[in-house]
N, C-alpha and C. Protein backbone atom coordinates (compact mmCIF):
# COMPACT_ATOMS: atom_id res chain seq x y z
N UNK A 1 -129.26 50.49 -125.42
CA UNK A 1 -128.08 50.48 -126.23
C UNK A 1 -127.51 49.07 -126.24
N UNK A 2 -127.22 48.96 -127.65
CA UNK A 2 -126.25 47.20 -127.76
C UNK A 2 -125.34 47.42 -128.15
N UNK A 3 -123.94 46.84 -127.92
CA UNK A 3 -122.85 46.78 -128.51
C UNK A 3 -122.91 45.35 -128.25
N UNK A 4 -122.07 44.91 -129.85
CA UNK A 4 -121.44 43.52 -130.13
C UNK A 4 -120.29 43.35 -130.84
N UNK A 5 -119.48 42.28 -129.92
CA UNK A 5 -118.66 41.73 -130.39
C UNK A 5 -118.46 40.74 -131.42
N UNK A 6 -117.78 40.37 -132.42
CA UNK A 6 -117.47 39.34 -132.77
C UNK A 6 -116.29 39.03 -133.33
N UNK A 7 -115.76 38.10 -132.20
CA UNK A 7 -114.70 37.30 -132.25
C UNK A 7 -114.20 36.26 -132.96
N UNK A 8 -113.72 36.63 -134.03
CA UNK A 8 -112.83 35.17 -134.98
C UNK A 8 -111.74 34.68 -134.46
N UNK A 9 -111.60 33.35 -133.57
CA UNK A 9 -110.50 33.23 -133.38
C UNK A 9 -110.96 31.40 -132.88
N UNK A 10 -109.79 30.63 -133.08
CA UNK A 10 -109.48 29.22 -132.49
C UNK A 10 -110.03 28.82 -131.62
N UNK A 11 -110.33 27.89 -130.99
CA UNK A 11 -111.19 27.17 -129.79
C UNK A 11 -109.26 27.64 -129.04
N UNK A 12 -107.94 26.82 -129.52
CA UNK A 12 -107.18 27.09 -128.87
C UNK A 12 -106.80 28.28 -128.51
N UNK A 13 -106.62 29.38 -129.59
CA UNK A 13 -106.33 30.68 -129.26
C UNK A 13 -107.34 31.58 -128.56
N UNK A 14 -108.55 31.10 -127.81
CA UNK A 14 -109.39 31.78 -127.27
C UNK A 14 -108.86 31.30 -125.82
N UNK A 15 -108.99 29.91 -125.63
CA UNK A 15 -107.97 29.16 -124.30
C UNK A 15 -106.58 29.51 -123.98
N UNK A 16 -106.19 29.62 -125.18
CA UNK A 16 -104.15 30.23 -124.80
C UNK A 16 -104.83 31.90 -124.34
N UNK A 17 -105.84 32.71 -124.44
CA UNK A 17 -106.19 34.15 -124.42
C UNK A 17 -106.69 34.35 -122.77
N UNK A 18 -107.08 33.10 -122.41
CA UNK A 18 -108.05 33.14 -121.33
C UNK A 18 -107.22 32.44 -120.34
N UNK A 19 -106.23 31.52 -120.89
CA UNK A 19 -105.22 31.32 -119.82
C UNK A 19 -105.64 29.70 -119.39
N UNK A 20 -106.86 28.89 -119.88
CA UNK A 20 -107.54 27.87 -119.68
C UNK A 20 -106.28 26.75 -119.78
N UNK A 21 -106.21 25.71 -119.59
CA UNK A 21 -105.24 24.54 -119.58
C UNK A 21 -105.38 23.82 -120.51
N UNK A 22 -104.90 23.22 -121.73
CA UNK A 22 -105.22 22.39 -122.32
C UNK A 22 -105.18 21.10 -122.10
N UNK A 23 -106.18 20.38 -122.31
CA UNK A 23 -106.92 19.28 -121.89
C UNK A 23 -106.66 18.14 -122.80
N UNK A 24 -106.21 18.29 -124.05
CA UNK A 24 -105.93 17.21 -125.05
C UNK A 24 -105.34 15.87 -124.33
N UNK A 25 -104.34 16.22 -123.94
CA UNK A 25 -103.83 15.21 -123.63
C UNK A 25 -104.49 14.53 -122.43
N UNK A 26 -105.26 14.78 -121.31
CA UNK A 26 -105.55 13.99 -120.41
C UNK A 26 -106.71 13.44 -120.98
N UNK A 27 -107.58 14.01 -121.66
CA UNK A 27 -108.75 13.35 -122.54
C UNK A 27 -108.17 12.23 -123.61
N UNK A 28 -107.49 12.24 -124.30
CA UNK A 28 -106.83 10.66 -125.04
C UNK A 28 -106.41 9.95 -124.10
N UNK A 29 -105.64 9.95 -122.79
CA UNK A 29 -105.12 9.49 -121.98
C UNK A 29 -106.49 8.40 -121.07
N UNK A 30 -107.79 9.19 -121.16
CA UNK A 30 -109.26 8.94 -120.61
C UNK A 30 -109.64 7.89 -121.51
N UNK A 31 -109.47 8.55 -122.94
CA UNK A 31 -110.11 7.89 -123.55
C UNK A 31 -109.34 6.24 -124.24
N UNK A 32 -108.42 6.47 -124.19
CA UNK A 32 -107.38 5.13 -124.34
C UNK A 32 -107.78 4.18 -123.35
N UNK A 33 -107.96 4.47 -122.00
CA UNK A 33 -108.08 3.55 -120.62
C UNK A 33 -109.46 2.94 -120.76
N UNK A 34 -110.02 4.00 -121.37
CA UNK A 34 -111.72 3.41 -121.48
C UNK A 34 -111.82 2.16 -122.65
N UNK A 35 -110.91 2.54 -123.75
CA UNK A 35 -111.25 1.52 -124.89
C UNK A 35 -110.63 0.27 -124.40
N UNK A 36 -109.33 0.14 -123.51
CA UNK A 36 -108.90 -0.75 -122.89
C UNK A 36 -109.54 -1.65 -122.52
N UNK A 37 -109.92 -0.90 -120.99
CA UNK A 37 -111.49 -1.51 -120.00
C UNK A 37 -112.81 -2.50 -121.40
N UNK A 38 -113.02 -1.56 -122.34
CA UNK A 38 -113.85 -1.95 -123.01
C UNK A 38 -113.33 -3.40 -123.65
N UNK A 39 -112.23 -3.41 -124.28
CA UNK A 39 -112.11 -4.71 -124.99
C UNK A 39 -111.47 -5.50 -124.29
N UNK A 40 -110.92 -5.21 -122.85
CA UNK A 40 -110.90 -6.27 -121.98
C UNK A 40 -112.37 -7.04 -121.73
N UNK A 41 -113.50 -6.22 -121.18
CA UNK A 41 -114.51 -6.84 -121.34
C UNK A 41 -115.11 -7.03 -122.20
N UNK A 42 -115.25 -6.80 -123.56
CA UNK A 42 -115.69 -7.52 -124.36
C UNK A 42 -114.73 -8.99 -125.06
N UNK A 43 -113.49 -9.06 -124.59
CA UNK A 43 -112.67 -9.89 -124.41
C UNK A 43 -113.20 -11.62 -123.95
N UNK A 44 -113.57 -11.42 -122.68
CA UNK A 44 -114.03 -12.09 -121.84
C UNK A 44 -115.16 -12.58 -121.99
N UNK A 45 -116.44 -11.67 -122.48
CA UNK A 45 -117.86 -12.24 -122.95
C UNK A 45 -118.09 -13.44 -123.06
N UNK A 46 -119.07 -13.84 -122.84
CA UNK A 46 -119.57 -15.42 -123.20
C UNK A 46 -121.01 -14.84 -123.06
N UNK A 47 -121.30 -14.73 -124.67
CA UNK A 47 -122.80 -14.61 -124.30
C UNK A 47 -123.97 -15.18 -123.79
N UNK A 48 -123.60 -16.58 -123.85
CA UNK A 48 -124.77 -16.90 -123.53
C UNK A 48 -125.03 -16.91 -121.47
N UNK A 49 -123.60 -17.04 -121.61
CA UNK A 49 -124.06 -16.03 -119.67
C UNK A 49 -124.77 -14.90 -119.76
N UNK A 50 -124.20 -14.26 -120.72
CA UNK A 50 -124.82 -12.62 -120.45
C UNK A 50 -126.39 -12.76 -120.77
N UNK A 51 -126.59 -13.68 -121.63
CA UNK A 51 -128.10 -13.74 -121.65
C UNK A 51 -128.82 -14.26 -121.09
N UNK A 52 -128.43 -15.21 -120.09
CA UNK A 52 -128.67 -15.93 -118.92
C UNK A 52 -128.78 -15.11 -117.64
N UNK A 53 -127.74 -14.49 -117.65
CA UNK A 53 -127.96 -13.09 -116.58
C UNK A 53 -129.38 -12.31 -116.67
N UNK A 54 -129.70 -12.17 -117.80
CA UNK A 54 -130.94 -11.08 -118.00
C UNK A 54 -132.30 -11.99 -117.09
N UNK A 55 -132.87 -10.99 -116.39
CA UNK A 55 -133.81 -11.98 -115.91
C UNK A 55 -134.99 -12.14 -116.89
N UNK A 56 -135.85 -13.08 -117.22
CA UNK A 56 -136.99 -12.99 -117.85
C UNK A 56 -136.71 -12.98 -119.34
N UNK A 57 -135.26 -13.43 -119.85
CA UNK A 57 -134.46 -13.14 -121.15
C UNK A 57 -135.70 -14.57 -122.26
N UNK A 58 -135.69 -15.99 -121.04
CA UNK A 58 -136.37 -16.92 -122.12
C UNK A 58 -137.27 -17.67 -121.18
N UNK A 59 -137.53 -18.67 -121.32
CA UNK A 59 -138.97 -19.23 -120.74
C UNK A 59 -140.12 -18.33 -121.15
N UNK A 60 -140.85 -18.42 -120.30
CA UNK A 60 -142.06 -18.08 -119.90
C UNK A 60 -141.89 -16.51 -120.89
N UNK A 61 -141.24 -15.98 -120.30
CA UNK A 61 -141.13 -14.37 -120.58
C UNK A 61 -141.13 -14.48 -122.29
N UNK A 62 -140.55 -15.41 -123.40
CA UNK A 62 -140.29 -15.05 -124.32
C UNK A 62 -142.01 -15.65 -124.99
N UNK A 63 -142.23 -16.78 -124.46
CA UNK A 63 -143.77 -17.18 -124.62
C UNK A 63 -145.03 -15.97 -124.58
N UNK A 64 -145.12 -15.81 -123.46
CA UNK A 64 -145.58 -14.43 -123.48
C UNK A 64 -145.26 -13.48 -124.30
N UNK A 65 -144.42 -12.88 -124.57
CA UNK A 65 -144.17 -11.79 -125.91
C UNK A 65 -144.68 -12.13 -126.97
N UNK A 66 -144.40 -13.84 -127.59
CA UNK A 66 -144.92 -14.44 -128.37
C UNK A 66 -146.27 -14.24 -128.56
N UNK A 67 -147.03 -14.25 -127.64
CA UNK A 67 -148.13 -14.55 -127.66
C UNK A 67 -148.84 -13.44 -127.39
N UNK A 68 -148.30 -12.53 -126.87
CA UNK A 68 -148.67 -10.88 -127.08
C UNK A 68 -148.76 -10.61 -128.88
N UNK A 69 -148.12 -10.96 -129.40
CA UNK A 69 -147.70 -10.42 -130.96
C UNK A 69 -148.45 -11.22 -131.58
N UNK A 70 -148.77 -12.53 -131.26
CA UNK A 70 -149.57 -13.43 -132.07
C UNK A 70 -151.15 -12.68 -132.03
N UNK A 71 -151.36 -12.26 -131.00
CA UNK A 71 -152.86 -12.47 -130.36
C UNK A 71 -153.20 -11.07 -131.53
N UNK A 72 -152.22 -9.92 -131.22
CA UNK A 72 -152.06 -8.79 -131.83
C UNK A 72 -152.06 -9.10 -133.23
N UNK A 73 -151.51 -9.76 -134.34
CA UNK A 73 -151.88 -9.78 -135.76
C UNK A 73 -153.03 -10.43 -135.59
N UNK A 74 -153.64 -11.29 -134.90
CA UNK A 74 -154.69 -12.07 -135.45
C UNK A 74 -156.07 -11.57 -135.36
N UNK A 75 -156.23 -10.57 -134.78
CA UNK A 75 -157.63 -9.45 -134.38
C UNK A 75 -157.24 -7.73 -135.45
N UNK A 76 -157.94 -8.83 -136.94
CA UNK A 76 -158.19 -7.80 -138.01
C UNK A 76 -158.72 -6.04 -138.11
């Protein structure tokens, strides 16, 4: 035997039903602090540190790739 329900009702009025807390506000509150954090550091950037940071970003490492891709078109 099956019985089914189906329930039409609000994401909120299922939460106000169930007694759940609403969350709106501490989630913008999350999400405000985060965009903050974010354009503080993207604020600050200087890329060419950040690409300096990467290990293996140029020298040798970018030669090599080069020359991975070269070797690769040239063998028809």
């Amino acid at each position: 035997m099956k019985i089914k329900f189906d329930i039409d009702c609000t994401p909120e009025e299922l939460r106000t039903f169930l007694g759940l807390p609403d969350l709106a506000p501490v989630q913008e509150i999350a999400i405000d602090a985060m965009a903050a954090r974010t354009a503080e550091a993207v604020a600050g950037m200087n890329p060419e540190a950040v690409v300096k940071a990467w290990p293996g970003a140029g020298g040798p490492a970018l030669g090599a790739l080069k020359a991975f891709w070269t070797e690769g078109t040239d063998k028809t």
